[in-house]
N, C-alpha and C. Protein backbone atom coordinates (compact mmCIF):
# COMPACT_ATOMS: atom_id res chain seq x y z
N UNK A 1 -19.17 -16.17 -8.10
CA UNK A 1 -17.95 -15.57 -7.58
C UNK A 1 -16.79 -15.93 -8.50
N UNK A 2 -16.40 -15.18 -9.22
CA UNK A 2 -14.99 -15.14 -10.28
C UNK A 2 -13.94 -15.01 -9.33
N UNK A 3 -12.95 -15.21 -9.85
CA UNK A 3 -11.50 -15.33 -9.33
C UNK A 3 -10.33 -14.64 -10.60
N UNK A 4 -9.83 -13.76 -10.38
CA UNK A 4 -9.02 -12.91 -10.84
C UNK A 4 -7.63 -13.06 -10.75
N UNK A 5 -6.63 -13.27 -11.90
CA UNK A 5 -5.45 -13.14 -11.70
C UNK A 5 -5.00 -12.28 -11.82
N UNK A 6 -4.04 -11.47 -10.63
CA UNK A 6 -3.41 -9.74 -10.68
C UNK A 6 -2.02 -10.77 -10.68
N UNK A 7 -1.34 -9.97 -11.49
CA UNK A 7 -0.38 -9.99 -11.95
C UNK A 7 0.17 -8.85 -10.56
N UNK A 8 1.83 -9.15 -9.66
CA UNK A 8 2.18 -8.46 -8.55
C UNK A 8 2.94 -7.28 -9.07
N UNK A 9 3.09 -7.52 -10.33
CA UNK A 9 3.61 -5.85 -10.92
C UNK A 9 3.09 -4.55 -11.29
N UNK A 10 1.43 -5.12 -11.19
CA UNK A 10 0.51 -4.62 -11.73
C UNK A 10 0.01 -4.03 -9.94
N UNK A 11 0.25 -4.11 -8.93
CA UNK A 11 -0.55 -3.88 -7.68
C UNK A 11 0.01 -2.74 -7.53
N UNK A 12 -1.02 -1.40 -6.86
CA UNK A 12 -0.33 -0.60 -6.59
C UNK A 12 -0.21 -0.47 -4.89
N UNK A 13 -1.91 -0.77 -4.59
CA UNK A 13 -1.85 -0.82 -2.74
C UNK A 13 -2.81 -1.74 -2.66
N UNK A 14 -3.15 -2.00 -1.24
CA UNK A 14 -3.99 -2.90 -0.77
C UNK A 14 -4.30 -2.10 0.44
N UNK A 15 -5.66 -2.53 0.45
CA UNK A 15 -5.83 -1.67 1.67
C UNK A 15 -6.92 -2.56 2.28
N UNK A 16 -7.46 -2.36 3.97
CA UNK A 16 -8.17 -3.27 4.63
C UNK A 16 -9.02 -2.11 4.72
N UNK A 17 -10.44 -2.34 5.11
CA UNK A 17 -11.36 -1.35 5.17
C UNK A 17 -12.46 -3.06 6.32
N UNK A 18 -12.40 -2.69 7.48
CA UNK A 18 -12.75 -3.39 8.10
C UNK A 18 -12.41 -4.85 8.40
N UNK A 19 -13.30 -5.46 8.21
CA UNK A 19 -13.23 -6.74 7.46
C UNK A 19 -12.67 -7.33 6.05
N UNK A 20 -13.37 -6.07 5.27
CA UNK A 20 -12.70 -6.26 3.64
C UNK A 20 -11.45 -6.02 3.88
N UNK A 21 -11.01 -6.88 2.30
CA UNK A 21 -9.39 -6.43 1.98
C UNK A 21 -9.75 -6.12 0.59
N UNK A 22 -9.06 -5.17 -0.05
CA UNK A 22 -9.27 -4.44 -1.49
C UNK A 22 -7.56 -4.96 -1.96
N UNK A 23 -7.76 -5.06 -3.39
CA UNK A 23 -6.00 -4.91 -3.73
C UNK A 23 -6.73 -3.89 -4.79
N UNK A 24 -5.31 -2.98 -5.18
CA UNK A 24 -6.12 -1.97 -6.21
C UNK A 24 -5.54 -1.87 -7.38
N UNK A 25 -5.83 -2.15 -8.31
CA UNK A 25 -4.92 -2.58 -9.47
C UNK A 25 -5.43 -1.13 -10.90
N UNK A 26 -4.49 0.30 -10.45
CA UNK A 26 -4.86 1.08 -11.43
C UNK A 26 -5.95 1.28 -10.82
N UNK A 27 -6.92 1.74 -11.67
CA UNK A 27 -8.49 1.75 -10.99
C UNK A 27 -9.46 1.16 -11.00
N UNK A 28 -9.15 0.09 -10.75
CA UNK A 28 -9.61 -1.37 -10.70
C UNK A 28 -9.68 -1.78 -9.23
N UNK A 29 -10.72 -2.33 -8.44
CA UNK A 29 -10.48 -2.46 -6.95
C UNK A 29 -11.14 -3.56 -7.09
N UNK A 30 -10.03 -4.82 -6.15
CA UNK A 30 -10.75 -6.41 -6.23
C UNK A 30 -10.37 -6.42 -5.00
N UNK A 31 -11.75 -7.55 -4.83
CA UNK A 31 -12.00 -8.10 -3.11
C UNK A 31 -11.21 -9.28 -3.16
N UNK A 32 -10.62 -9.27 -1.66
CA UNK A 32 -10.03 -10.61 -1.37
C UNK A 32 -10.51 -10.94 -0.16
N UNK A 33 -10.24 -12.18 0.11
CA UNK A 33 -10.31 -12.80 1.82
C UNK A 33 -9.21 -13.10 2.33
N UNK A 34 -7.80 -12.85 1.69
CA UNK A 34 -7.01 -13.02 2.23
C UNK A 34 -6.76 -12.55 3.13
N UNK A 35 -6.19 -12.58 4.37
CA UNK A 35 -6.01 -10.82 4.98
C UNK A 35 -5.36 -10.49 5.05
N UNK A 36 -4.65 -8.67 5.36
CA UNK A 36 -3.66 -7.83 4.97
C UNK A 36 -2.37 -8.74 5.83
N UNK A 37 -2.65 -9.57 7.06
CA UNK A 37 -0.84 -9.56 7.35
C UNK A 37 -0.19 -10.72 6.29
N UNK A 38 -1.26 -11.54 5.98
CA UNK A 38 -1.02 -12.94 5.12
C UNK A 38 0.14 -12.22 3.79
N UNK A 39 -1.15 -10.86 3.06
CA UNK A 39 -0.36 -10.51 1.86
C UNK A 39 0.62 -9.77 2.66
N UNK A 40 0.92 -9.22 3.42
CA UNK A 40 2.44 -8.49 3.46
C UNK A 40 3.50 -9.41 3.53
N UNK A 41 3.39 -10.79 3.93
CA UNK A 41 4.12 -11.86 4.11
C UNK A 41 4.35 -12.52 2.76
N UNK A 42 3.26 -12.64 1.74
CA UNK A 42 3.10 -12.77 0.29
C UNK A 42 3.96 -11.91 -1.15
N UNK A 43 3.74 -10.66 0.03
CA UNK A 43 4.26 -9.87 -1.24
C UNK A 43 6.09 -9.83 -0.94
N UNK A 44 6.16 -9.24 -2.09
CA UNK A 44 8.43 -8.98 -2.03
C UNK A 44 8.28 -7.79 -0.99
N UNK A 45 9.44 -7.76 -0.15
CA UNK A 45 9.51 -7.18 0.72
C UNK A 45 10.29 -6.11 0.06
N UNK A 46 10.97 -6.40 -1.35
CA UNK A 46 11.55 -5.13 -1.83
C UNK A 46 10.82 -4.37 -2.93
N UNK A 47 9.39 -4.93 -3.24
CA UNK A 47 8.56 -4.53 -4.09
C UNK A 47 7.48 -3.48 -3.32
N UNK A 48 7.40 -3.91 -1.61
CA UNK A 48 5.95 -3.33 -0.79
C UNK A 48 6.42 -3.54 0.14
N UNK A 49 5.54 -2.16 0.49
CA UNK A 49 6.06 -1.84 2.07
C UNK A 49 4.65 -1.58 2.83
N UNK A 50 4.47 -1.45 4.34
CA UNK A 50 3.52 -1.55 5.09
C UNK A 50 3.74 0.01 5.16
N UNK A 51 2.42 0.63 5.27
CA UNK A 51 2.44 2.14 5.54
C UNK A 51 1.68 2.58 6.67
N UNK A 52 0.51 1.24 7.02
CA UNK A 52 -0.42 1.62 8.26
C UNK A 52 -1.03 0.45 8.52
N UNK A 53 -1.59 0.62 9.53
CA UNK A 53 -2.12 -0.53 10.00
C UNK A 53 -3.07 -1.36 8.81
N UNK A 54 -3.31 -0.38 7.98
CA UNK A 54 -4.60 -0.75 7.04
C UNK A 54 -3.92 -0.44 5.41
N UNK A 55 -2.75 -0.44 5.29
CA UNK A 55 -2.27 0.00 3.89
C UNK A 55 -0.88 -0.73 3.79
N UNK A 56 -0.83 -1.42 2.55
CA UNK A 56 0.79 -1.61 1.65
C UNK A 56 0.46 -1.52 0.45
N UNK A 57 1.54 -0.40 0.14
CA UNK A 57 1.93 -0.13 -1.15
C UNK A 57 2.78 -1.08 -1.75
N UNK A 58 2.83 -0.55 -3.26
CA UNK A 58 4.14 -0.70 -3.97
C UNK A 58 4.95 -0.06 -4.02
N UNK A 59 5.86 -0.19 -3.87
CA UNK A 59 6.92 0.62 -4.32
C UNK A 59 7.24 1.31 -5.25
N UNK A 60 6.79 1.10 -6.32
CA UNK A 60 6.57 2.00 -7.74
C UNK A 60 5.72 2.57 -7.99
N UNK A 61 4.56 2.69 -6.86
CA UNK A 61 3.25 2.95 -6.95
C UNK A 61 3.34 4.50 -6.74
N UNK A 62 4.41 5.39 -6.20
CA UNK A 62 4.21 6.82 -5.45
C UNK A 62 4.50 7.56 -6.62
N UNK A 63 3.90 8.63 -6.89
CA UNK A 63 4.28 9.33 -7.61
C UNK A 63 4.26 10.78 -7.07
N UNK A 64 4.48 10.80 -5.83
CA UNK A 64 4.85 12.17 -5.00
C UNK A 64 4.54 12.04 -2.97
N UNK A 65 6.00 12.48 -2.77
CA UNK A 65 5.70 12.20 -1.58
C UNK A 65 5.74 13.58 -0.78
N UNK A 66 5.00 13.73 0.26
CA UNK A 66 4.65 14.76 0.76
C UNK A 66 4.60 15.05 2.17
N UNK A 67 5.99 15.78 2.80
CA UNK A 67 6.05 15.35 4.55
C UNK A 67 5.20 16.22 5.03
N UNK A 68 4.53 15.99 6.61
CA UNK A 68 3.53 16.94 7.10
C UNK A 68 4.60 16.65 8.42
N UNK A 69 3.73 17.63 9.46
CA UNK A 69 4.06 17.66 10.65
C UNK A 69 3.44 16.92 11.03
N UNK A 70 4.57 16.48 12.29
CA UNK A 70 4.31 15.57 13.40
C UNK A 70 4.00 13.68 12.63
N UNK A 71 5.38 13.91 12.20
CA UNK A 71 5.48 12.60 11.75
C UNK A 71 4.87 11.56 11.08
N UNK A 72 4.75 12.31 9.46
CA UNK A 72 3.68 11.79 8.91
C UNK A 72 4.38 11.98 7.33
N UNK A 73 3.55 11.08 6.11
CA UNK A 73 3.68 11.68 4.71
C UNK A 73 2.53 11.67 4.32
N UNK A 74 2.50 12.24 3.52
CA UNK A 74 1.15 12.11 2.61
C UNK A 74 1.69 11.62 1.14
N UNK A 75 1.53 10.48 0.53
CA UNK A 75 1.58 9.79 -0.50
C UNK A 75 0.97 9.99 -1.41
N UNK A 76 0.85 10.47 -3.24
CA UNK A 76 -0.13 10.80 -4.16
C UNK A 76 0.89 9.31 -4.45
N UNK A 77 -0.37 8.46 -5.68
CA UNK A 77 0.12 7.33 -5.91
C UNK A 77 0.06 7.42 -7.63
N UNK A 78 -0.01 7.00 -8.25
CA UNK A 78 0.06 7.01 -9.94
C UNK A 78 -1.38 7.20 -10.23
N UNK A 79 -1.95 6.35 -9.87
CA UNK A 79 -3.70 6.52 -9.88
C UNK A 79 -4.47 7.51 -9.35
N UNK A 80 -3.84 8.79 -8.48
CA UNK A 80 -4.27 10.02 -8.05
C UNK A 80 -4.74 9.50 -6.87
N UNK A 81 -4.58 8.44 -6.12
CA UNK A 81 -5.02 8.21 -4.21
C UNK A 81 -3.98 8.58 -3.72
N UNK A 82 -4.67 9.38 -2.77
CA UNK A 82 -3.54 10.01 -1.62
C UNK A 82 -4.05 9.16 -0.52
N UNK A 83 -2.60 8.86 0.13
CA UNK A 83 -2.65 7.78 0.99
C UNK A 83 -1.83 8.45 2.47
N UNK A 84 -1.44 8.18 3.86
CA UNK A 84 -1.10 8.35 4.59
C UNK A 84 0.25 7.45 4.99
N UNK A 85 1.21 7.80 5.45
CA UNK A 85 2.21 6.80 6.45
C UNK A 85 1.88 7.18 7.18
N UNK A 86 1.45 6.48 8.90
CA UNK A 86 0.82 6.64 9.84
C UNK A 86 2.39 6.72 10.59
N UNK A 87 2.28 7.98 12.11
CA UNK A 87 3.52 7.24 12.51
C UNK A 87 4.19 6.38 13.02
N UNK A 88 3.20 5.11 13.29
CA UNK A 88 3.62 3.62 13.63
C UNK A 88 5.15 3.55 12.61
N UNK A 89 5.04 3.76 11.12
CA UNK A 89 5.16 3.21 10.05
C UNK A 89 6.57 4.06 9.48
N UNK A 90 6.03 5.59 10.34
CA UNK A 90 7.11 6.52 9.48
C UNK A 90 8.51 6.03 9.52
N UNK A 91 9.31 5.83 10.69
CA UNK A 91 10.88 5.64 10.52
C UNK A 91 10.91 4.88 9.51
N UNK A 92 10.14 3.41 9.29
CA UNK A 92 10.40 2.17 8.34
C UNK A 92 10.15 2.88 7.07
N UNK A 93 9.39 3.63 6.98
CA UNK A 93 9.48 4.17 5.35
C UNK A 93 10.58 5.41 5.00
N UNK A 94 10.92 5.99 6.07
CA UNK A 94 11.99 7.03 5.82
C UNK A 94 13.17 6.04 5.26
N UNK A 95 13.54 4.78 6.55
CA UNK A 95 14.75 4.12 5.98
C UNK A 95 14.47 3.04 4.52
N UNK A 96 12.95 2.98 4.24
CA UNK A 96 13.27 2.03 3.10
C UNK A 96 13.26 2.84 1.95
N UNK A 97 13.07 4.25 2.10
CA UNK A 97 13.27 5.14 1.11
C UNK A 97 14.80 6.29 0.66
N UNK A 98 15.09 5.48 2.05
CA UNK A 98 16.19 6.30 2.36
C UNK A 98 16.47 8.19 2.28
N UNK A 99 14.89 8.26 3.04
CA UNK A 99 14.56 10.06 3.39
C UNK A 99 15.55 10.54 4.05
């Protein structure tokens, strides 16, 4: 078992997929055991934001945002993943984006 240093400028999302936690670096996907609320507490709060129960981005990570109905975005990210704001999540990303 290796251990990897990601550099936090380099992260684009993290995402939980059960049990796992992924951070995704470009297209690069590393396992952690940390778990997702630990890193949202870890990461800059002005670098990443929470998008769903199971996703934080970066903030520099979007490279197109995309509103749907009934209170939702759809996110394309630099790396071509399209991602969701769930609407738990939507107001907090409208105001940290200032939509």
């Amino acid at each position: 078992e290796d251990y990897i240093l990601v550099p936090i400028e380099d992260i684009l999302y993290v995402e939980t997929l059960g049990k796992l936690v992924f951070v995704y670096v470009g297209n690069q996907k590393y396992s952690t055991k940390t778990r997702l609320y630990e890193l949202e507490r870890m990461l800059p709060a002005e670098k990443f934001i929470r998008i769903s129960n199971s996703v934080i981005i970066a903030r520099n990570a979007i490279k197109k945002i995309r509103p749907t109905l009934g209170q939702k975005f759809y996110l394309t990210l630099k790396n071509g993943t399209v991602v969701d704001v769930t609407r738990t999540y939507y107001c907090r990303f409208k105001e940290y984006y200032g939509i």
